[in-house]
N, C-alpha and C. Protein backbone atom coordinates (compact mmCIF):
# COMPACT_ATOMS: atom_id res chain seq x y z
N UNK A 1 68.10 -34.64 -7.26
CA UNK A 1 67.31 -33.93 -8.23
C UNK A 1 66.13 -34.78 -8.66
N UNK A 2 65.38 -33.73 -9.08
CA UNK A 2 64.31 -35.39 -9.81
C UNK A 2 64.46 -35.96 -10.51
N UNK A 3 63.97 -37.10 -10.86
CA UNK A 3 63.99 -38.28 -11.97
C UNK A 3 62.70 -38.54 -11.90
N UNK A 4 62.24 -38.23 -13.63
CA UNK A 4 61.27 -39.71 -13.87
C UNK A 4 61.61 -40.66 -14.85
N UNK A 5 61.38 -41.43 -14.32
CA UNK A 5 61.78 -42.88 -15.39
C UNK A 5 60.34 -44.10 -16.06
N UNK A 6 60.97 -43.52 -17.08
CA UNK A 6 59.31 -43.67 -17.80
C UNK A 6 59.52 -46.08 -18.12
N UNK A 7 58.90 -46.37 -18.86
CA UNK A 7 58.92 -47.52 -19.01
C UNK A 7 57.75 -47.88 -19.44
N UNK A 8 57.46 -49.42 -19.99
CA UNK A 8 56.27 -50.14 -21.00
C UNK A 8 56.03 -50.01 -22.48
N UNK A 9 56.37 -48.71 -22.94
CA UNK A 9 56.28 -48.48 -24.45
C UNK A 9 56.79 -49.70 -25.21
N UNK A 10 56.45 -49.96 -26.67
CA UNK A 10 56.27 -50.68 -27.29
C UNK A 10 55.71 -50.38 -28.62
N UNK A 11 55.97 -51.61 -29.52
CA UNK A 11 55.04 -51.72 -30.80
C UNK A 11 54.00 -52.85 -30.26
N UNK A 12 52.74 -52.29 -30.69
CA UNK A 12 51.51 -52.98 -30.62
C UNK A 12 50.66 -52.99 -31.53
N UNK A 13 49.66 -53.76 -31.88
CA UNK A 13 48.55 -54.07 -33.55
C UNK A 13 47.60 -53.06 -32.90
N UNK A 14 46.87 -52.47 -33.46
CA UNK A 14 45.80 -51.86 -33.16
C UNK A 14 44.52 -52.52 -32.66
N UNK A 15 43.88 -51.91 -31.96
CA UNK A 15 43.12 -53.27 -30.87
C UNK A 15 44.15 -53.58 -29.45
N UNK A 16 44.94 -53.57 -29.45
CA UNK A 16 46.35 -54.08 -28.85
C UNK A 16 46.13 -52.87 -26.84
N UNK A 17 46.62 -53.17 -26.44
CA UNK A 17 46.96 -53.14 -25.08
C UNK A 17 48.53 -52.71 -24.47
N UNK A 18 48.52 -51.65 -23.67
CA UNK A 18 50.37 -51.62 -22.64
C UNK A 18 49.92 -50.75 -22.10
N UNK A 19 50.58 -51.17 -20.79
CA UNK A 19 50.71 -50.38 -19.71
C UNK A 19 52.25 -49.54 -19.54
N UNK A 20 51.89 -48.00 -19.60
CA UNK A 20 53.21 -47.28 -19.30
C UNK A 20 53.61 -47.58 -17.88
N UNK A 21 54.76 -47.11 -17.48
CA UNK A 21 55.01 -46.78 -15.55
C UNK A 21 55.96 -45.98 -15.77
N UNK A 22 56.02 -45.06 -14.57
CA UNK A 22 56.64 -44.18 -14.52
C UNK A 22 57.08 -44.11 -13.15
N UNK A 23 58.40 -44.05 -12.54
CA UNK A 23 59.10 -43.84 -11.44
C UNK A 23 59.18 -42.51 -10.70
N UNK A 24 59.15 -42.00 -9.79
CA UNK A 24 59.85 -40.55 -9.43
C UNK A 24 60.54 -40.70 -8.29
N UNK A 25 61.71 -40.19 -8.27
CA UNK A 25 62.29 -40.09 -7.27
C UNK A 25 62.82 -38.16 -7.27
N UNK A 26 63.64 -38.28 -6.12
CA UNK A 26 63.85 -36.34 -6.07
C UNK A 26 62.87 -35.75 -5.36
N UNK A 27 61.42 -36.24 -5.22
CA UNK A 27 60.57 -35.12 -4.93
C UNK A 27 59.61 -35.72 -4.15
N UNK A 28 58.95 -35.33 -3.52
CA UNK A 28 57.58 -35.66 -2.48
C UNK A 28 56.53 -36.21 -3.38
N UNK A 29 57.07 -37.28 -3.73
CA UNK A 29 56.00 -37.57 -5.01
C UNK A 29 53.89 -37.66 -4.45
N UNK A 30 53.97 -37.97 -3.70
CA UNK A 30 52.06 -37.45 -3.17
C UNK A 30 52.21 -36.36 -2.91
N UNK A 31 52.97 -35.15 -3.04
CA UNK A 31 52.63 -34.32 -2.93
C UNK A 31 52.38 -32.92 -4.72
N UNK A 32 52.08 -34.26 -5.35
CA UNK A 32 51.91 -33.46 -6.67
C UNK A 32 51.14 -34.62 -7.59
N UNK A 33 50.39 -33.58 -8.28
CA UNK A 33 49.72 -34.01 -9.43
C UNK A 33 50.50 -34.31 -10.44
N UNK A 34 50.41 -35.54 -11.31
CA UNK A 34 50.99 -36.26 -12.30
C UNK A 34 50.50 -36.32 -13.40
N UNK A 35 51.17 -36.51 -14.88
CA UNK A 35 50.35 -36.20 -16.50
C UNK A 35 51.17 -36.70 -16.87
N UNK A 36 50.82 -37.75 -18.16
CA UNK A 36 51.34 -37.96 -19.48
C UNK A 36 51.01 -36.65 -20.55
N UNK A 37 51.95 -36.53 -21.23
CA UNK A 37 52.05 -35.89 -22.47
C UNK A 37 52.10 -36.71 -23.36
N UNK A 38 51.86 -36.34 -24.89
CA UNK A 38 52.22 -37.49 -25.96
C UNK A 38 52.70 -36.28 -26.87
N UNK A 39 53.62 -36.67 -27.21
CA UNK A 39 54.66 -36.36 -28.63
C UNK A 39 54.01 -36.70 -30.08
N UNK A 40 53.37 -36.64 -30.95
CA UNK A 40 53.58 -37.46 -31.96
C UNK A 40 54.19 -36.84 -33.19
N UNK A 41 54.95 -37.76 -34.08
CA UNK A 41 55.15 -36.64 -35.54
C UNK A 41 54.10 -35.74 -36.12
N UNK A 42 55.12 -34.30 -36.14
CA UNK A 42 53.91 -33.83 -36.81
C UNK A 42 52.86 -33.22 -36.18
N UNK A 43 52.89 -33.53 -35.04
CA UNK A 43 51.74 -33.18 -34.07
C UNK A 43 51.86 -32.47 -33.38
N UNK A 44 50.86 -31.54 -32.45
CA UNK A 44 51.22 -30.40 -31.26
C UNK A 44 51.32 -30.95 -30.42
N UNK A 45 52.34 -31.12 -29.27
CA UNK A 45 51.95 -31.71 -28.06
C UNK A 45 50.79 -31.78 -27.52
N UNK A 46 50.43 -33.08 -26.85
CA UNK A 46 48.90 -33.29 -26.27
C UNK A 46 49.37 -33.76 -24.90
N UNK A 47 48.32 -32.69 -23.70
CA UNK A 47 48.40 -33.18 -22.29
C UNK A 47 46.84 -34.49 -22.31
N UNK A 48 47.57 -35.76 -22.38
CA UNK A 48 46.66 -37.13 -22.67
C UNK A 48 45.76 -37.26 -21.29
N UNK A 49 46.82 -37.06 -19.97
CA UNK A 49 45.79 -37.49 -18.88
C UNK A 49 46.75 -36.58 -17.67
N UNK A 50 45.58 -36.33 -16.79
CA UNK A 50 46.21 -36.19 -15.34
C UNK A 50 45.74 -36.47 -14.46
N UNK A 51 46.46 -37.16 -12.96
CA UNK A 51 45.60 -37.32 -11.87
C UNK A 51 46.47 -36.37 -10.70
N UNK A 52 45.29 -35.86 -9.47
CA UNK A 52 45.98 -35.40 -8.89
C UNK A 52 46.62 -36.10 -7.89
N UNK A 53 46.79 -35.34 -6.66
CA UNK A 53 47.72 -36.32 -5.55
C UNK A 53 47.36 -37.17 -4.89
N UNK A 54 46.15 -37.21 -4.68
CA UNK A 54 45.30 -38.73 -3.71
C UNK A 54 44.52 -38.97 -4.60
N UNK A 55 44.61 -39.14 -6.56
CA UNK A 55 44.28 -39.94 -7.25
C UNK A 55 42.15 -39.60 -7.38
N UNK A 56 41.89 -38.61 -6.52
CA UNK A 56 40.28 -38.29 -6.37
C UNK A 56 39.82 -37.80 -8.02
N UNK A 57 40.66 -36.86 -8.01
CA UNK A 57 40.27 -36.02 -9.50
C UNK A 57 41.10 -36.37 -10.97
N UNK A 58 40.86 -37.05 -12.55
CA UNK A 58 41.60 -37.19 -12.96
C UNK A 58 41.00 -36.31 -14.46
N UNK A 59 41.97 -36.06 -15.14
CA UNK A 59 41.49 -35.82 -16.36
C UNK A 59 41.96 -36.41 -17.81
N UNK A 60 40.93 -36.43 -18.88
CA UNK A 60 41.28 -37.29 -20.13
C UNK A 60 41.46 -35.87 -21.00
N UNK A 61 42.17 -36.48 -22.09
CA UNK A 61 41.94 -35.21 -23.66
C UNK A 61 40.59 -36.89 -23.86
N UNK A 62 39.90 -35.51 -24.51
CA UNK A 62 38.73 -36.21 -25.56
C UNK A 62 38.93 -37.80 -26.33
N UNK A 63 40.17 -37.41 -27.46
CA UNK A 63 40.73 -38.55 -28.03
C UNK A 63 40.94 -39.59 -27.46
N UNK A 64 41.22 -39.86 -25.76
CA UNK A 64 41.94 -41.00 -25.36
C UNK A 64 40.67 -41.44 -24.05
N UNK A 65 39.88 -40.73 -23.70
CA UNK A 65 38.78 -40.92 -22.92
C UNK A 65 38.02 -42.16 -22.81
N UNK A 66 37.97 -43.18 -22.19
CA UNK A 66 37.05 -44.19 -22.29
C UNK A 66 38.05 -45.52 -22.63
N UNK A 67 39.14 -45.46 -23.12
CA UNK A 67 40.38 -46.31 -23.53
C UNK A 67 41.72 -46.37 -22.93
N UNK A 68 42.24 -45.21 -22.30
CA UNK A 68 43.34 -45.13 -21.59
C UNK A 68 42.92 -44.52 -19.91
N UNK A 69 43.24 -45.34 -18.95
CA UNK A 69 43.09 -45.07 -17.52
C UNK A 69 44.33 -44.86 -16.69
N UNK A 70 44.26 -43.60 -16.16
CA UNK A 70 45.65 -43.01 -15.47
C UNK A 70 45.49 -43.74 -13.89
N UNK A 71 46.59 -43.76 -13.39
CA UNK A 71 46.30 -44.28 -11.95
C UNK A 71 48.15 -43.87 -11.03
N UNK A 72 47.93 -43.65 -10.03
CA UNK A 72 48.86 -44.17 -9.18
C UNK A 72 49.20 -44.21 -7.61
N UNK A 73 50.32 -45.10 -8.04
CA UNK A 73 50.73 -45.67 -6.34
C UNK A 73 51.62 -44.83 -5.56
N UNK A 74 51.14 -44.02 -4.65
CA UNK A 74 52.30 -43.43 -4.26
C UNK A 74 52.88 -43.77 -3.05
N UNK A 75 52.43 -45.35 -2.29
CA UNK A 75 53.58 -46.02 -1.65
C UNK A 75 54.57 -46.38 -2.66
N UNK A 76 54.70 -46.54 -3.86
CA UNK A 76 55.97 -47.13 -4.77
C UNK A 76 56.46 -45.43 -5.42
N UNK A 77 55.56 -44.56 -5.41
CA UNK A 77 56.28 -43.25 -6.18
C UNK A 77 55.78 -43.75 -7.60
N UNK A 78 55.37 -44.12 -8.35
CA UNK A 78 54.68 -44.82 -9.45
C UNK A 78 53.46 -44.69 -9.62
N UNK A 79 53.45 -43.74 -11.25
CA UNK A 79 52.00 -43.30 -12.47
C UNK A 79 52.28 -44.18 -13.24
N UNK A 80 50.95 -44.62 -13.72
CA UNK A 80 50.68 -45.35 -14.72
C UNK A 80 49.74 -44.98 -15.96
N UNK A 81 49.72 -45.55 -17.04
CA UNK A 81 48.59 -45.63 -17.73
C UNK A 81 48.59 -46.38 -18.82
N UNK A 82 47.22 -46.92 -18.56
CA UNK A 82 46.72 -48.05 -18.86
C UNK A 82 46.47 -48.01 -20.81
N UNK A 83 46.65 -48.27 -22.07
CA UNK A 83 46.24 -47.81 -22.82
C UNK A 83 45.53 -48.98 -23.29
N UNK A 84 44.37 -49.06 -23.89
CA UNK A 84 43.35 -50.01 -24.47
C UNK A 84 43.13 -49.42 -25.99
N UNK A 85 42.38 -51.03 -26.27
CA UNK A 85 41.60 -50.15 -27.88
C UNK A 85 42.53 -49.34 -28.62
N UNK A 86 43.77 -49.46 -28.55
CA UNK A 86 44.92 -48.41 -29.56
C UNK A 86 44.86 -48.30 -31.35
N UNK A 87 44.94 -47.28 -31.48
CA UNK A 87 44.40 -46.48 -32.73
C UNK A 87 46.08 -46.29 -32.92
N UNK A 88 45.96 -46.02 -34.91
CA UNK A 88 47.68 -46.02 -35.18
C UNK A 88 47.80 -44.18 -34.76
N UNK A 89 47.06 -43.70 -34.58
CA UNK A 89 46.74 -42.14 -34.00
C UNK A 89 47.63 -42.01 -32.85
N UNK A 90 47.23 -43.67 -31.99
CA UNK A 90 48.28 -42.91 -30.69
C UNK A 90 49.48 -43.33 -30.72
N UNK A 91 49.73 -43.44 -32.07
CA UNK A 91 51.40 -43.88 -31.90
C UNK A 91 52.34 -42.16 -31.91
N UNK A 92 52.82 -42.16 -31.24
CA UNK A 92 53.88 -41.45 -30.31
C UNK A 92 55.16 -41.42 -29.19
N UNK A 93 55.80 -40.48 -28.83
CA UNK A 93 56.44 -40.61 -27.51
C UNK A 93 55.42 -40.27 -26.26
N UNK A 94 55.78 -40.71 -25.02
CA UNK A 94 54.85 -40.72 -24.12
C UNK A 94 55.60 -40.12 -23.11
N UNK A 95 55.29 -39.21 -22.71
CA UNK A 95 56.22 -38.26 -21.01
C UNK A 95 55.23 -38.50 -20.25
N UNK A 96 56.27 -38.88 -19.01
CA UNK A 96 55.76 -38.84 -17.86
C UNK A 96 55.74 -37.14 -17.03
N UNK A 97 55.30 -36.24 -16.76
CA UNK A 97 55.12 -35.24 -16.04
C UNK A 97 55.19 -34.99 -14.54
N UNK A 98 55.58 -34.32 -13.71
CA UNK A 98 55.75 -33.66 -12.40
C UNK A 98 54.70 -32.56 -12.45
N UNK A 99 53.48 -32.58 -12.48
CA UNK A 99 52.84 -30.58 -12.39
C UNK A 99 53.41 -29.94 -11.42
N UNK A 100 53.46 -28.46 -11.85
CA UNK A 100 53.51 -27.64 -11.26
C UNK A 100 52.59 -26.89 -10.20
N UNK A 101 52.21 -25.58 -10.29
CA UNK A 101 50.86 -25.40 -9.41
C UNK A 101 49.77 -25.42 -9.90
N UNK A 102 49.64 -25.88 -11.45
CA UNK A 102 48.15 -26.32 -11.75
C UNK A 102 48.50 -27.63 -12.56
N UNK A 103 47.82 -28.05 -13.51
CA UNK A 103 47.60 -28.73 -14.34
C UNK A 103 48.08 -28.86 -15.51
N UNK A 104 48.33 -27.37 -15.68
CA UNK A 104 48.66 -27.19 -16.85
C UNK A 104 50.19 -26.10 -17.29
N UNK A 105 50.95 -26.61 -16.06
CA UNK A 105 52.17 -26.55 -15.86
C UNK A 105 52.58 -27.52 -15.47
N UNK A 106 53.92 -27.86 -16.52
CA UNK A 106 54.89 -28.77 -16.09
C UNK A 106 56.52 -28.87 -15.81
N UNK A 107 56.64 -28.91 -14.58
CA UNK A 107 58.16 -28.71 -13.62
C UNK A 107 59.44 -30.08 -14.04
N UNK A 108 58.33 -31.16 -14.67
CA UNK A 108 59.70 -31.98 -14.31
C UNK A 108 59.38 -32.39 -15.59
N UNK A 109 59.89 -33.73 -16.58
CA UNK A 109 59.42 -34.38 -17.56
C UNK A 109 60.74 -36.01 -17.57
N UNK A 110 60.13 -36.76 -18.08
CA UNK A 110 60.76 -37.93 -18.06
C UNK A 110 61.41 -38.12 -19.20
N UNK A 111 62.17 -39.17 -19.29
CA UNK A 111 62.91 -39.19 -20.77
C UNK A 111 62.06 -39.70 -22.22
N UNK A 112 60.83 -40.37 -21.60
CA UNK A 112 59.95 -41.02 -22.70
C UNK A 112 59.75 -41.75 -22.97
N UNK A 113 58.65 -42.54 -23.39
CA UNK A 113 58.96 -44.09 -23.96
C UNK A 113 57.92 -43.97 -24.91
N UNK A 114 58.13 -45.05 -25.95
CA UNK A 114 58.00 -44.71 -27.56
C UNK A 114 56.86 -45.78 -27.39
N UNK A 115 55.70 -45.51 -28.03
CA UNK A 115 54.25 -46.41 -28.06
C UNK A 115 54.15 -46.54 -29.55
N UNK A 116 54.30 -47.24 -30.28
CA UNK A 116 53.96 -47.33 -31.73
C UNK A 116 52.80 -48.81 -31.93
N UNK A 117 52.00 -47.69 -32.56
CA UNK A 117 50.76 -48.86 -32.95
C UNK A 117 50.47 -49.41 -34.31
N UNK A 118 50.62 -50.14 -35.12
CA UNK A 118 51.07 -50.54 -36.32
C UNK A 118 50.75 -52.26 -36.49
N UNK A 119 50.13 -52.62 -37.84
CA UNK A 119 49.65 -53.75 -38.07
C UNK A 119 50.69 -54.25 -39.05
């Protein structure tokens, strides 16, 4: 079945730096486009980033544009993203995603990992 297995979350100062990773196994992983979601209290879910399958096309939400860079390896089956410049804004849970047939469907989801930004 699939698995994603998320990893890197943390508490970090604002200004502060982490890299998520995310595993997949179960599925043809180059053969699908990949997204973080973010959770936060209180908040509506936000689709943060996506890249597609040979990594050509990616997309930001507004908020995280210019500070967080999506990427991945799909000799290892492994998404990443990069978060910079962190605001206590992006403190949240962080999913790793499987898309579906667009972008803005999602088939699989990971268990999460918790990013808290705090001085």
């Amino acid at each position: 079945q699939v698995q994603l297995v998320e990893s890197g979350g943390g508490l970090v100062q604002p200004g502060g730096s982490l890299r998520l990773s995310c595993v997949g196994s179960g599925f043809k992983f180059d053969n699908f486009s990949m997204s973080w979601v973010r959770q936060a209290p209180g908040k509506a879910q936000e689709r943060i980033s996506t890249i597609d399958k040979t990594a050509r096309a990616t997309f930001y939400h507004p908020s995280v544009k210019g500070r967080f860079t999506i990427s991945r390896d799909n000799a290892k089956n492994t998404l990443y993203l990069q978060l910079t410049s962190l605001k206590s804004e992006d403190t949240g849970m962080y999913y790793c995603i499987k898309n579906g047939r667009t972008w803005q469907t999602y088939d699989a989801w990971g268990q999460g990992t918790q990013v808290t930004v705090s001085s």
